[in-house]
N, C-alpha and C. Protein backbone atom coordinates (compact mmCIF):
# COMPACT_ATOMS: atom_id res chain seq x y z
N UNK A 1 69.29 37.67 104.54
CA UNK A 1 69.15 37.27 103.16
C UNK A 1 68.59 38.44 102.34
N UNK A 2 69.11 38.50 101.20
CA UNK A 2 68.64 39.59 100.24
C UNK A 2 67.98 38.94 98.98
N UNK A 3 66.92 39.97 98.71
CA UNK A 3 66.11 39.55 97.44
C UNK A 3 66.67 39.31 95.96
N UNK A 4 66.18 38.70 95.17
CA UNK A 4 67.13 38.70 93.79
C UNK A 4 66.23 39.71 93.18
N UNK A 5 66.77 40.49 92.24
CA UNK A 5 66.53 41.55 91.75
C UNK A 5 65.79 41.18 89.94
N UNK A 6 64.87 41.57 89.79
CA UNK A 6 63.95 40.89 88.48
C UNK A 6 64.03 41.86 87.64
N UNK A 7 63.48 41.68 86.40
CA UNK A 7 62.87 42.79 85.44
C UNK A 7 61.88 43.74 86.08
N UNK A 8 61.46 45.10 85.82
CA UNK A 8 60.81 46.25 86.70
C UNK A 8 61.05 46.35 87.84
N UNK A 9 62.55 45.87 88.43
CA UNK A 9 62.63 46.71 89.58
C UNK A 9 62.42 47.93 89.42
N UNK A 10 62.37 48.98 91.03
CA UNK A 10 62.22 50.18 91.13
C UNK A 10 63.56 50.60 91.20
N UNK A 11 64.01 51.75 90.79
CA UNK A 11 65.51 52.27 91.10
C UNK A 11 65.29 53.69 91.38
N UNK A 12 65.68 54.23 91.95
CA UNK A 12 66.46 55.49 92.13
C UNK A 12 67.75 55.91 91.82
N UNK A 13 68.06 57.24 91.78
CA UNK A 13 69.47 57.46 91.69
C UNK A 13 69.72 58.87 92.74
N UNK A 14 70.71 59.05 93.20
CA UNK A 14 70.95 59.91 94.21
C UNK A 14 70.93 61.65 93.78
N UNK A 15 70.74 61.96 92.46
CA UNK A 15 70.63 62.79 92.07
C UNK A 15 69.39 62.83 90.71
N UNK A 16 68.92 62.23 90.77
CA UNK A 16 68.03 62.09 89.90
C UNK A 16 66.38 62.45 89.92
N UNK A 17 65.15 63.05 89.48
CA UNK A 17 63.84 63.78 90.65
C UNK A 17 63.46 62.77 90.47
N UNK A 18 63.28 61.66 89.98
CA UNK A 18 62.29 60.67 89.91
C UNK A 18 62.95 59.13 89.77
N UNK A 19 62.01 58.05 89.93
CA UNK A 19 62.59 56.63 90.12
C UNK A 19 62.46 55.78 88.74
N UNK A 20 62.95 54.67 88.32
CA UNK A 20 63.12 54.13 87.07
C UNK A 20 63.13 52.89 86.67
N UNK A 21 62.95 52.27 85.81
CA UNK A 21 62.73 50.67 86.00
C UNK A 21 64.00 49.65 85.74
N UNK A 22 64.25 48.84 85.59
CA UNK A 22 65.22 48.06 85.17
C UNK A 22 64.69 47.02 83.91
N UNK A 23 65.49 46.86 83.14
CA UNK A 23 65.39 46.14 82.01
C UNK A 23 65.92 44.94 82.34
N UNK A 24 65.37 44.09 82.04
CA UNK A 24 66.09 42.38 81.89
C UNK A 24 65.64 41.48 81.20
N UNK A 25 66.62 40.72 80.32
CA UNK A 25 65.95 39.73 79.27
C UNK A 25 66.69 38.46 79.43
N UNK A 26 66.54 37.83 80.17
CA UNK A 26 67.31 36.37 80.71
C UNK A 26 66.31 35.54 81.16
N UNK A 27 67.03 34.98 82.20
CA UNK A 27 66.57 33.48 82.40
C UNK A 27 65.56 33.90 83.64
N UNK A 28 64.85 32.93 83.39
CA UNK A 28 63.34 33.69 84.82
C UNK A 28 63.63 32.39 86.29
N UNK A 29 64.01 33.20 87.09
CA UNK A 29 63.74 32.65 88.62
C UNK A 29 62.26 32.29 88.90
N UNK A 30 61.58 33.27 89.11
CA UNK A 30 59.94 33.38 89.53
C UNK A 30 59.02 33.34 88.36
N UNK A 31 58.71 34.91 88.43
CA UNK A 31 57.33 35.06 87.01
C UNK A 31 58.60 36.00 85.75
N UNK A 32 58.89 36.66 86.01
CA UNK A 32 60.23 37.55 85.70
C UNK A 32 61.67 36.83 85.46
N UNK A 33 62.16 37.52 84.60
CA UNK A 33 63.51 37.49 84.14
C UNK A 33 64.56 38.37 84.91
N UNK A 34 65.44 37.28 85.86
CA UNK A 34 66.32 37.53 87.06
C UNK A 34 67.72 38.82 85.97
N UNK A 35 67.85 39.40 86.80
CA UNK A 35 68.81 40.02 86.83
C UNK A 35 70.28 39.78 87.45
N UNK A 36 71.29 40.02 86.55
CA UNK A 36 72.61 39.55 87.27
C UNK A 36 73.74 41.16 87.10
N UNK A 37 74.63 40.70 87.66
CA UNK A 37 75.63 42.94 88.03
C UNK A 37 76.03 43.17 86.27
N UNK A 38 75.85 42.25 85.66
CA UNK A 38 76.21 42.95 83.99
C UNK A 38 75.28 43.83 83.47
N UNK A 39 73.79 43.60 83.87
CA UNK A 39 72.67 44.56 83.38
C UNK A 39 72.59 46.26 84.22
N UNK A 40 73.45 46.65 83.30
CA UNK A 40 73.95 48.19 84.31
C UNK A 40 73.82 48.86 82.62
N UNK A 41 73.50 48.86 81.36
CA UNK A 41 73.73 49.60 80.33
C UNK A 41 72.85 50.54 80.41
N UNK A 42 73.20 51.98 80.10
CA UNK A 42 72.02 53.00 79.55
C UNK A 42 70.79 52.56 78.56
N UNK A 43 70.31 52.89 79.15
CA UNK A 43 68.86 52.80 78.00
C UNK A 43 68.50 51.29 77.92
N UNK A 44 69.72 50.54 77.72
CA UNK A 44 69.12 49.17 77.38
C UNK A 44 68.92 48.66 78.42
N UNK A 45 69.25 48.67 80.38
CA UNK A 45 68.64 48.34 81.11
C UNK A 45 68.53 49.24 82.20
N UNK A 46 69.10 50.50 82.23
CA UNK A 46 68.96 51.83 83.05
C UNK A 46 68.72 52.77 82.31
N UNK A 47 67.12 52.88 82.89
CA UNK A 47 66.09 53.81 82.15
C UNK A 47 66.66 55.73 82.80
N UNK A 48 66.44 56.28 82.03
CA UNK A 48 66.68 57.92 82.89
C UNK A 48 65.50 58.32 83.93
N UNK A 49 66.17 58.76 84.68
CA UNK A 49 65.45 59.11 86.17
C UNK A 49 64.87 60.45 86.02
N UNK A 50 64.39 60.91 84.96
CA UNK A 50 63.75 61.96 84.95
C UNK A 50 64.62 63.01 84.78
N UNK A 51 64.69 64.19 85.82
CA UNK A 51 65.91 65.07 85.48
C UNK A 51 67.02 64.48 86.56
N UNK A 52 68.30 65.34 85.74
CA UNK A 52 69.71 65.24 86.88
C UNK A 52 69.60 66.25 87.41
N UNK A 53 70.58 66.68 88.63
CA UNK A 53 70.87 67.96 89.76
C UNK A 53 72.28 67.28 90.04
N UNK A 54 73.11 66.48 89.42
CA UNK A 54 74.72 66.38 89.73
C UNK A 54 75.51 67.38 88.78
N UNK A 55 75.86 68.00 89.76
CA UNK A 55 76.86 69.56 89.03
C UNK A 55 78.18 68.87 88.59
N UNK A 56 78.21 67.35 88.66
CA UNK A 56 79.17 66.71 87.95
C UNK A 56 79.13 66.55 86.64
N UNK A 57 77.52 66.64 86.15
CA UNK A 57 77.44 66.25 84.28
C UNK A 57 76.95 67.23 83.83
N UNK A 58 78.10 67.67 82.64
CA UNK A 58 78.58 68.64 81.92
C UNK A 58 77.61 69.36 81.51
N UNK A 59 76.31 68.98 81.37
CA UNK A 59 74.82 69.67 80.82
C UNK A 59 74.01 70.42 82.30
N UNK A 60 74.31 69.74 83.47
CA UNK A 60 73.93 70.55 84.26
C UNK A 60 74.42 71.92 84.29
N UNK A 61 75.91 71.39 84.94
CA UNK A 61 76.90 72.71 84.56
C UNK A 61 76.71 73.67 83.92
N UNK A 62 76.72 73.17 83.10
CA UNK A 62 76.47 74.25 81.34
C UNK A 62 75.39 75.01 82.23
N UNK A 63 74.39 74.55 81.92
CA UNK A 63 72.82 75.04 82.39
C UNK A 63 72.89 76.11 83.69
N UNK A 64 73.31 75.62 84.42
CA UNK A 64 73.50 75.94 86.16
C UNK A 64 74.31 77.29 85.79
N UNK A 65 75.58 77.15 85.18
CA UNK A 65 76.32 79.11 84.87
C UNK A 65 75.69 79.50 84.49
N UNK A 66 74.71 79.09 83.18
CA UNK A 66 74.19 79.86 82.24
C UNK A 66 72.80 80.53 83.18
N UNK A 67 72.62 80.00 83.93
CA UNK A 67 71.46 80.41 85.13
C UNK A 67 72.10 81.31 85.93
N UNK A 68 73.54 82.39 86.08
CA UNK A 68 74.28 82.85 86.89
C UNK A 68 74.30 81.92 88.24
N UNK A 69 74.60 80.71 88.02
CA UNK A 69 74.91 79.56 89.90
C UNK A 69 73.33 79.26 90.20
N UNK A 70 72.39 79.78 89.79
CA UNK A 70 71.18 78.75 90.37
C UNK A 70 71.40 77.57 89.77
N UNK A 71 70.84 76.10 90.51
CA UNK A 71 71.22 74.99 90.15
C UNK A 71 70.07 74.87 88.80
N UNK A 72 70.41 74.39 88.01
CA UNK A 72 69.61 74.02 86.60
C UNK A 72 69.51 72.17 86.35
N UNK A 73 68.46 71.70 86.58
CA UNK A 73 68.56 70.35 86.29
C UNK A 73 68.51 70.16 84.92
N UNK A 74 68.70 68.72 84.66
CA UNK A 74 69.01 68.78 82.74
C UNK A 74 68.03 67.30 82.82
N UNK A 75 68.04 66.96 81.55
CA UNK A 75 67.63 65.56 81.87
C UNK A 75 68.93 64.20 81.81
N UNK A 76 68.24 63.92 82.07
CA UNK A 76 68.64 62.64 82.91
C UNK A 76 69.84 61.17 81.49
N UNK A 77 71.05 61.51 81.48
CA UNK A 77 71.54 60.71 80.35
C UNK A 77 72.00 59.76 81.33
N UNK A 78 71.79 58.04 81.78
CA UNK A 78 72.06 57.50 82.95
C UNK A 78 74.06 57.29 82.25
N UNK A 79 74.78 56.97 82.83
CA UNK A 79 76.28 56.95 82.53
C UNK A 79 76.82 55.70 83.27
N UNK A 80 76.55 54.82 83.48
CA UNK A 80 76.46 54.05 84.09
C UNK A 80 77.86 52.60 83.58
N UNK A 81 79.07 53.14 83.25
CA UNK A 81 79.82 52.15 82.87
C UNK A 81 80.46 51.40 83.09
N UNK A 82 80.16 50.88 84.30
CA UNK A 82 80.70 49.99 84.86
C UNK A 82 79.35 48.97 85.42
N UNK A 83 79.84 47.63 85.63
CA UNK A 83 78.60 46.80 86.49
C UNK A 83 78.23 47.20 87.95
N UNK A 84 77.47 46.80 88.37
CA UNK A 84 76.22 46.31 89.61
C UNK A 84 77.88 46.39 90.79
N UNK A 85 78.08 46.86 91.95
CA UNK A 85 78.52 46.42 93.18
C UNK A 85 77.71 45.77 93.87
N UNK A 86 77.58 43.99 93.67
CA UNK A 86 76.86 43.14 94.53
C UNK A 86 77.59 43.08 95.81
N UNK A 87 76.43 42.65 96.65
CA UNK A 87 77.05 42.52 98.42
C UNK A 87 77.11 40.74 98.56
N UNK A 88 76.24 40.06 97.60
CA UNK A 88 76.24 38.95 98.00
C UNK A 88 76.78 37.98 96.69
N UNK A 89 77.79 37.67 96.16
CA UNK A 89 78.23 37.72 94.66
C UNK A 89 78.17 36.03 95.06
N UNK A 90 77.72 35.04 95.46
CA UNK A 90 78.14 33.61 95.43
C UNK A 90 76.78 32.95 94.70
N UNK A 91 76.05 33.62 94.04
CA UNK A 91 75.32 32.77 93.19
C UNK A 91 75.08 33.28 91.95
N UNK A 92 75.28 32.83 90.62
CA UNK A 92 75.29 33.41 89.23
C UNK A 92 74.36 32.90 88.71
N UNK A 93 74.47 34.04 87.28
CA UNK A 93 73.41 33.85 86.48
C UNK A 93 74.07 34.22 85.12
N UNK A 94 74.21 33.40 84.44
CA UNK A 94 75.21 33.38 83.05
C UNK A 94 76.21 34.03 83.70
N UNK A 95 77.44 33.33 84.56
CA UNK A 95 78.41 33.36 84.88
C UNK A 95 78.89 34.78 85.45
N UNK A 96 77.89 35.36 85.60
CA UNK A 96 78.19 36.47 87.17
C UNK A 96 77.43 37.09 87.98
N UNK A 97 77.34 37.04 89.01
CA UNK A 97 77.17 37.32 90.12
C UNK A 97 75.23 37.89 90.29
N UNK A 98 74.44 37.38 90.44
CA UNK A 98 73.27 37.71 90.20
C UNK A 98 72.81 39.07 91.23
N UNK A 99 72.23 39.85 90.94
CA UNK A 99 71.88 41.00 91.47
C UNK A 99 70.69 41.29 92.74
N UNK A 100 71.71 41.60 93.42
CA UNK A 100 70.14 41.36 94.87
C UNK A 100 70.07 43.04 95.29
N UNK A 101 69.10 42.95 96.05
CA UNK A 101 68.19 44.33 96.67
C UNK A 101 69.19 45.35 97.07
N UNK A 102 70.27 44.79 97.83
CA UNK A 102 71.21 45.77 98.31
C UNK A 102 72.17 46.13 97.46
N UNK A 103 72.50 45.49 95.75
CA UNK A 103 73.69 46.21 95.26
C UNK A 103 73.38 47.80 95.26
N UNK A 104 74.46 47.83 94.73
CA UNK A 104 74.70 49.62 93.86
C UNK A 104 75.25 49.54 92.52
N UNK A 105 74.79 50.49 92.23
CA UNK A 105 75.13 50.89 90.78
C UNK A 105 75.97 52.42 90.79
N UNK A 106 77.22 52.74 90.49
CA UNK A 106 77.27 54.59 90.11
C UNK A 106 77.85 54.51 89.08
N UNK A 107 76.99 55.83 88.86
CA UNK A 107 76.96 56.86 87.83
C UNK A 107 78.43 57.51 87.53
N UNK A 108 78.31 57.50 86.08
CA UNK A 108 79.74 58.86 86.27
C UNK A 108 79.53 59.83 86.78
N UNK A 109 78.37 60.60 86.88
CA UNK A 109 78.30 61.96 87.19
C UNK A 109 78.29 61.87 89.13
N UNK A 110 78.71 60.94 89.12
CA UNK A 110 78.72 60.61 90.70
C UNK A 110 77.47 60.18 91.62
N UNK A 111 76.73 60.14 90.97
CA UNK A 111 75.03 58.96 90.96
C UNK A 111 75.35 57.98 92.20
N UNK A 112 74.09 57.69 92.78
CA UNK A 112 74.96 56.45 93.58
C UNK A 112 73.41 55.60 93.31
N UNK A 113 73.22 54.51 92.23
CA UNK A 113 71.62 54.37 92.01
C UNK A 113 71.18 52.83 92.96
N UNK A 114 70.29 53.20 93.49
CA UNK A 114 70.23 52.06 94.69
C UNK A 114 68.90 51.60 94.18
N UNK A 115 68.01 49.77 94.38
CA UNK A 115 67.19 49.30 94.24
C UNK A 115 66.18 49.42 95.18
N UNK A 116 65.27 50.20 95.36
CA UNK A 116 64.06 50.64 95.87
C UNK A 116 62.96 49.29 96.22
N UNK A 117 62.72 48.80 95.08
CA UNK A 117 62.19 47.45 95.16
C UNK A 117 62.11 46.16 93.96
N UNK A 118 62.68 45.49 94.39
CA UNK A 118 63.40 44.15 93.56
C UNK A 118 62.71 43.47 92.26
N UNK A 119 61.34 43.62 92.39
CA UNK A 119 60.51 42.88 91.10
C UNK A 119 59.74 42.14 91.54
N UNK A 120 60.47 41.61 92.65
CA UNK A 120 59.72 40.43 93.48
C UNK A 120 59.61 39.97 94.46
N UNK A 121 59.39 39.40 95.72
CA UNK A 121 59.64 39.10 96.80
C UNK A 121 59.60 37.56 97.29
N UNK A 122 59.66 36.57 96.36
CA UNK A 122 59.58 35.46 96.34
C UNK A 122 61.33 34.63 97.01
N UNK A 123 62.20 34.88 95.82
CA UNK A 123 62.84 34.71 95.79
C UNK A 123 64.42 35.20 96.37
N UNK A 124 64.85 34.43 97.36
CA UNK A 124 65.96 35.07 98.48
C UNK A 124 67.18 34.43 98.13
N UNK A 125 68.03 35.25 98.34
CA UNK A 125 69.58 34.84 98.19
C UNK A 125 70.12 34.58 99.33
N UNK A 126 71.04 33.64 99.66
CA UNK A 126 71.68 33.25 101.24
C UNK A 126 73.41 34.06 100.80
């Protein structure tokens, strides 16, 4: 069973130096407002991870030649346009798929942002 995923989860991203919170403004499971795979937007619920190091987004790049090939991190614009890849999609929350511990999220810049820790530990998904 996997956890349902709340407002302030922890996130990471696979290229990113630091970890980030999640935004959510819905309906509350526990003490918190549950999260479902639609809450994937920049800024409004994927905070920036500090700096990037993916030589996929165009500001690294830039940065990284302009450094003659040392890698140059930039900060962190999350790109995130598409929803949540849930593993366990059979229970919703305003009609899709509510978000547990093990989805993924990627990035355009080829990000792969995984949930570190859920918000909460109360509440389990079958």
């Amino acid at each position: 069973m996997a956890q349902q995923t709340c407002m302030g989860a922890t996130l990471q991203c696979s290229f990113g130096v630091s970890v980030s919170s999640l935004i959510v403004a819905r309906t509350v499971f526990t003490t918190t407002p549950a999260a479902n795979i639609m809450d994937h937007k920049p800024f409004s619920n994927i905070l920036p991870f500090g700096l990037c190091t993916s030589i996929a987004n165009p500001q690294v790049a830039s940065a990284t030649a302009a450094a003659l090939g040392v890698l140059t991190p930039m900060p962190c614009i999350p790109a995130t346009s598409f929803p949540w890849l849930p593993l366990k999609p059979t229970i919703t929350i305003d009609k899709f798929p509510t978000l547990d511990k093990d989805s993924v999220l990627l990035c355009q810049w080829l990000g792969v942002i995984r949930i570190l820790n859920p918000g909460q530990m109360i509440t389990m998904l079958k």
